[in-house]
C-alpha atoms as a PDB file:
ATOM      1  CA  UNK A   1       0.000   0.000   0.000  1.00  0.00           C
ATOM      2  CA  UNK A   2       1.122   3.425  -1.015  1.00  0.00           C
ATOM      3  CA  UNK A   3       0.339   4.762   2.777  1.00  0.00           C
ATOM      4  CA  UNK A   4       2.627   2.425   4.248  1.00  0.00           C
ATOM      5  CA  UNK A   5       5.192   2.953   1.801  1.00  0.00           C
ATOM      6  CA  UNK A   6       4.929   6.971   3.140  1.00  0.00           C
ATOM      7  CA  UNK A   7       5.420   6.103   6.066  1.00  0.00           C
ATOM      8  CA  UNK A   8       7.963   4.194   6.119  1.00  0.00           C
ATOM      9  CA  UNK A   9      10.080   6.625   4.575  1.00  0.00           C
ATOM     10  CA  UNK A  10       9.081   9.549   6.797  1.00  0.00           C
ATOM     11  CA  UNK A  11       9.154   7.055  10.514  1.00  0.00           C
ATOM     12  CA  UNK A  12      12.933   5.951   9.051  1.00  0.00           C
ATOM     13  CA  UNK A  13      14.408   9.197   9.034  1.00  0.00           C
ATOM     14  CA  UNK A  14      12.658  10.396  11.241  1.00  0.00           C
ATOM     15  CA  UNK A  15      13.542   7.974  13.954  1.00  0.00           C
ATOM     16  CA  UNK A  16      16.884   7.726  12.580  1.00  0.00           C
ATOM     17  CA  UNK A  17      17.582  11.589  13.100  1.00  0.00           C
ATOM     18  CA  UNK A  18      15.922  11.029  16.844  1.00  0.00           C
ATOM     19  CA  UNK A  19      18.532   7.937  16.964  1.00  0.00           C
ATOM     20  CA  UNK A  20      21.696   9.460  15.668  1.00  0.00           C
ATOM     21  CA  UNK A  21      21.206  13.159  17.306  1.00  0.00           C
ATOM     22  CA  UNK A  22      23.830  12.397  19.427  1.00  0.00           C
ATOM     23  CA  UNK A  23      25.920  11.643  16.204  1.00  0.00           C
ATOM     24  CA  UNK A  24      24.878  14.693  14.693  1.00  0.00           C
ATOM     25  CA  UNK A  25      24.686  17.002  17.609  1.00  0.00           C
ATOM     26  CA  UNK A  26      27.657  19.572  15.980  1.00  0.00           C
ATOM     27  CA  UNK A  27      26.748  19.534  12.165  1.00  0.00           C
ATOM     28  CA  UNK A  28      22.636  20.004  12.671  1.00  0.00           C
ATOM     29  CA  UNK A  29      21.849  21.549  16.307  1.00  0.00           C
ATOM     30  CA  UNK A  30      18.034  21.469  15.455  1.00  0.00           C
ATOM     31  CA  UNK A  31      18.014  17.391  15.863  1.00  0.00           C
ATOM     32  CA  UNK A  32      19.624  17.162  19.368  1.00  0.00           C
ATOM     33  CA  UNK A  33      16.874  20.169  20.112  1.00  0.00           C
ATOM     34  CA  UNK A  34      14.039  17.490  18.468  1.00  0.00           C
ATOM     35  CA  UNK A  35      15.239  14.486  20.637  1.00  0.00           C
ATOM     36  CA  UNK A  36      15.401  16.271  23.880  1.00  0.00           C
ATOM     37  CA  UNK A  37      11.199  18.250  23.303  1.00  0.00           C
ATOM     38  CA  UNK A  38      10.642  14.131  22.032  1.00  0.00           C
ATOM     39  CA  UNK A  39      12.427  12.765  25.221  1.00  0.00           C
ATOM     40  CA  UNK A  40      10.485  14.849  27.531  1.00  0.00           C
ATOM     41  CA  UNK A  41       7.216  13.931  26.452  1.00  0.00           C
ATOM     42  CA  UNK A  42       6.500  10.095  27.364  1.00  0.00           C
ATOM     43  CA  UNK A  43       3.441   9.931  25.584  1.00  0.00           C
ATOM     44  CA  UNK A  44       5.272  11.073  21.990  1.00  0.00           C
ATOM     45  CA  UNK A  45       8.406   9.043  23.219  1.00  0.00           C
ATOM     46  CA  UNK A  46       6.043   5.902  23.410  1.00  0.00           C
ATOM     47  CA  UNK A  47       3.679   6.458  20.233  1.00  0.00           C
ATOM     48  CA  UNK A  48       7.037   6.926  18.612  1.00  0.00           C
ATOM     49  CA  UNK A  49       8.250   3.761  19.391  1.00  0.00           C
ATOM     50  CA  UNK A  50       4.604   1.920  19.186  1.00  0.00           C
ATOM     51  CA  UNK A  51       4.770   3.733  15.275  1.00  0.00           C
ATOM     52  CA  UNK A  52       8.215   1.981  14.157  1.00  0.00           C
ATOM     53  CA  UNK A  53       7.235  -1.358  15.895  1.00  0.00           C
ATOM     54  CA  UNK A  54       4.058  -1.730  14.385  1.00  0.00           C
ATOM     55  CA  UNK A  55       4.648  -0.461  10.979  1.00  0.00           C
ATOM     56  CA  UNK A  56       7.745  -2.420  11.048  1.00  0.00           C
ATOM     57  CA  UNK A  57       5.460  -5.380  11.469  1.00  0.00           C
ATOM     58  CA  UNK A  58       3.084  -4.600   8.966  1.00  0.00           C
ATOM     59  CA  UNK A  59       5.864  -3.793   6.393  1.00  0.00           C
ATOM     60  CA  UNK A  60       6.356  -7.832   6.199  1.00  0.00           C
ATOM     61  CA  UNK A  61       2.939  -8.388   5.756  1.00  0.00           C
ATOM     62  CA  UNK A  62       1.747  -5.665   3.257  1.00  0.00           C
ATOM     63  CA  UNK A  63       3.166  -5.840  -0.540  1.00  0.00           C
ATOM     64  CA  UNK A  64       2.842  -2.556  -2.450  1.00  0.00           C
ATOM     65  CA  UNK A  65       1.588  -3.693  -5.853  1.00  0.00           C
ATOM     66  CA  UNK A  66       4.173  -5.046  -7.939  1.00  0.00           C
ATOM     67  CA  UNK A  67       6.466  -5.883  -5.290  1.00  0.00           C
ATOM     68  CA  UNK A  68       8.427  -9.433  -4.295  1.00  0.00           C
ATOM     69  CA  UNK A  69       6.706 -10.936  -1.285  1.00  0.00           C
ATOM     70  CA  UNK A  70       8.367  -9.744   2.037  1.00  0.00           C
ATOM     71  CA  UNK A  71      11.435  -9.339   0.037  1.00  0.00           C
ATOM     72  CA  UNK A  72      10.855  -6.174  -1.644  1.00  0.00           C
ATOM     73  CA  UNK A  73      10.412  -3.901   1.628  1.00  0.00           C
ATOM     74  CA  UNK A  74      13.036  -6.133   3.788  1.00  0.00           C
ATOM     75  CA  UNK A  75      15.581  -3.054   4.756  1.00  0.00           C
ATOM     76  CA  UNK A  76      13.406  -0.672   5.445  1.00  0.00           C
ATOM     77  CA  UNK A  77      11.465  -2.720   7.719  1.00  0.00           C
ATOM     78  CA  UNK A  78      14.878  -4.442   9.398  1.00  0.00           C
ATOM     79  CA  UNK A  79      15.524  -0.416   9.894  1.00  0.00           C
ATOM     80  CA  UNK A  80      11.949   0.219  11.452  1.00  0.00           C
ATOM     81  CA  UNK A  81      11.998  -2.916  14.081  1.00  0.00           C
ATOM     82  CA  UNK A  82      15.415  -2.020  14.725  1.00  0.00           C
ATOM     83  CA  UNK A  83      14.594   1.727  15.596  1.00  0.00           C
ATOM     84  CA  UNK A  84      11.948   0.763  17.438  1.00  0.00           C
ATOM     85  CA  UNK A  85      13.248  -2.017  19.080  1.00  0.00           C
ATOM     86  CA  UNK A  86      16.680   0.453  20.303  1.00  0.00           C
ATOM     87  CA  UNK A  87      14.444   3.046  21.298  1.00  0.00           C
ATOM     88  CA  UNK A  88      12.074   0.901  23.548  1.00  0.00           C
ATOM     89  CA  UNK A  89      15.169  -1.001  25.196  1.00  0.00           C
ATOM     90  CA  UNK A  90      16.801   2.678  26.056  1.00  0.00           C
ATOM     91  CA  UNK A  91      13.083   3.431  27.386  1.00  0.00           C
ATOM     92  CA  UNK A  92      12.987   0.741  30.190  1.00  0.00           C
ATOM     93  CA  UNK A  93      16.698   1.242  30.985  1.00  0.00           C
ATOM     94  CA  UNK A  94      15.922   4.893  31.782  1.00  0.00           C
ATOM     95  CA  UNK A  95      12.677   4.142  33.701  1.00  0.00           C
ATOM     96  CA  UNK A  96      13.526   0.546  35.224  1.00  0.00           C
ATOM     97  CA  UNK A  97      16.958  -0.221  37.196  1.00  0.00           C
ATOM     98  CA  UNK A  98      19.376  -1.304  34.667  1.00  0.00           C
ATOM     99  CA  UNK A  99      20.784  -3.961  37.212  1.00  0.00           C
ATOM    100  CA  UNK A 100      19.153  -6.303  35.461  1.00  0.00           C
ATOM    101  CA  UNK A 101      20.955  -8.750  33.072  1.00  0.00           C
ATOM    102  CA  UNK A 102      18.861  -8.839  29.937  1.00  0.00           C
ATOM    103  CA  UNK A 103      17.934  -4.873  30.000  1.00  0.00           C
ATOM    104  CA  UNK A 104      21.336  -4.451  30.492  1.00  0.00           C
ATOM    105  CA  UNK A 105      22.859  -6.528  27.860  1.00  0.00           C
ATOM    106  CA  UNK A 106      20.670  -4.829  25.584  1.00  0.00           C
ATOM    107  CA  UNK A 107      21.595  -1.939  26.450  1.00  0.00           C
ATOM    108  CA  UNK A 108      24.823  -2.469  25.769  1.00  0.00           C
ATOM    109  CA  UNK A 109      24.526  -3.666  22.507  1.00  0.00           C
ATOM    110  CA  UNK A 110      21.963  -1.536  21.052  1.00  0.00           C
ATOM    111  CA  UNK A 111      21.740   1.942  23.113  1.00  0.00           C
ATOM    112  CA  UNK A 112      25.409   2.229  22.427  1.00  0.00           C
ATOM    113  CA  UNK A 113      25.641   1.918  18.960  1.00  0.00           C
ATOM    114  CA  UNK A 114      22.220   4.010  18.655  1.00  0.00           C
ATOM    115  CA  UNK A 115      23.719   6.525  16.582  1.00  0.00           C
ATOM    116  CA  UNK A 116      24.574   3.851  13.761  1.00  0.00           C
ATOM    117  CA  UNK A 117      21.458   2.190  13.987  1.00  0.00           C
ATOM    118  CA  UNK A 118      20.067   5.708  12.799  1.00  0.00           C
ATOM    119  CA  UNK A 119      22.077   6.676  10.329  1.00  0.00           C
ATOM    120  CA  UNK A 120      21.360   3.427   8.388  1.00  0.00           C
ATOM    121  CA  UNK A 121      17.448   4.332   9.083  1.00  0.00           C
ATOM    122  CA  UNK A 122      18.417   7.355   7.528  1.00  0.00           C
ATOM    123  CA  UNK A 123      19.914   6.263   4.877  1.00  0.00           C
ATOM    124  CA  UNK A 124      17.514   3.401   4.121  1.00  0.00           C
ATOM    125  CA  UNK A 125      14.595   5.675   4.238  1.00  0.00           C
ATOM    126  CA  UNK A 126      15.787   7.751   1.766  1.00  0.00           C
ATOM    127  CA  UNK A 127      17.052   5.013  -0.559  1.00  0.00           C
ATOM    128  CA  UNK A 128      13.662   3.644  -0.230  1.00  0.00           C
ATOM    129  CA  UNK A 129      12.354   6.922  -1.307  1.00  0.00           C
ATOM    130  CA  UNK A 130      14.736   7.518  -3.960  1.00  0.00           C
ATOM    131  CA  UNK A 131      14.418   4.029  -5.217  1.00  0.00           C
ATOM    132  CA  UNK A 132      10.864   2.422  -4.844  1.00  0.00           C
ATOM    133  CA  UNK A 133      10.788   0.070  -6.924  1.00  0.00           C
ATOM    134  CA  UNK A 134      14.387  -1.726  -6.552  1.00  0.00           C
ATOM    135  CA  UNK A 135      14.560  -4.954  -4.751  1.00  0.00           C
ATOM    136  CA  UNK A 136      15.478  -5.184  -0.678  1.00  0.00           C
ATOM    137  CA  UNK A 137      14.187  -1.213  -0.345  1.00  0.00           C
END
């Protein structure tokens, strides 16, 4: 569907720029300014998160006309349920103790490389955009 092809585009870079802010905190001032008003808000922070999950999801499932069978949208969607997945794990670690082991092996692995988790949402949201119809975006 055309709709879901929208917004994937727009959720990748936009939760990639929200992801990599900290990356990109020198060269555009304006995104570390959008993750802190999106940080302080729980209720954005969490439909946020809810958005990439879901639509992540239903990227696998949906087929914009034309398109190989879960193949066709696979990047983008990796890039969604990874977004979403990053940004929920640094959510409980800020809200829950981070004592415990899973939370904080997750943590480690994907709060800490955050920044290149977004750039590659970034960058497969607008190769997606750029490039509709090509295989894997």
């Amino acid at each position: 569907m055309v709709q879901f092809y929208f917004l994937a585009v727009c959720l990748n870079i936009f939760g990639g720029l929200v992801l990599a802010a900290p990356y990109f905190k020198d060269r555009f001032p304006g995104v570390s300014g959008l993750r802190e008003f999106l940080f302080e808000k729980r209720s954005l922070r969490i439909g946020l998160i809810s958005s990439l999950v879901i639509l992540g999801i239903l990227k696998f499932v949906s087929v914009y006309i034309g398109d190989v069978i879960i193949v066709g949208d696979l990047l983008p969607a990796l890039t969604l349920l990874v977004s979403g997945f990053t940004m929920l794990v640094e959510y409980i670690s800020e809200s829950n103790d981070a004592d415990k082991g899973f939370i904080k092996k997750m943590d480690s692995i994907f709060v800490k490389h955050s920044s290149i988790a977004g750039v590659a949402a970034i960058v497969a949201g607008t190769l997606h955009f750029i490039f509709p119809g090509v295989l894997f975006l």
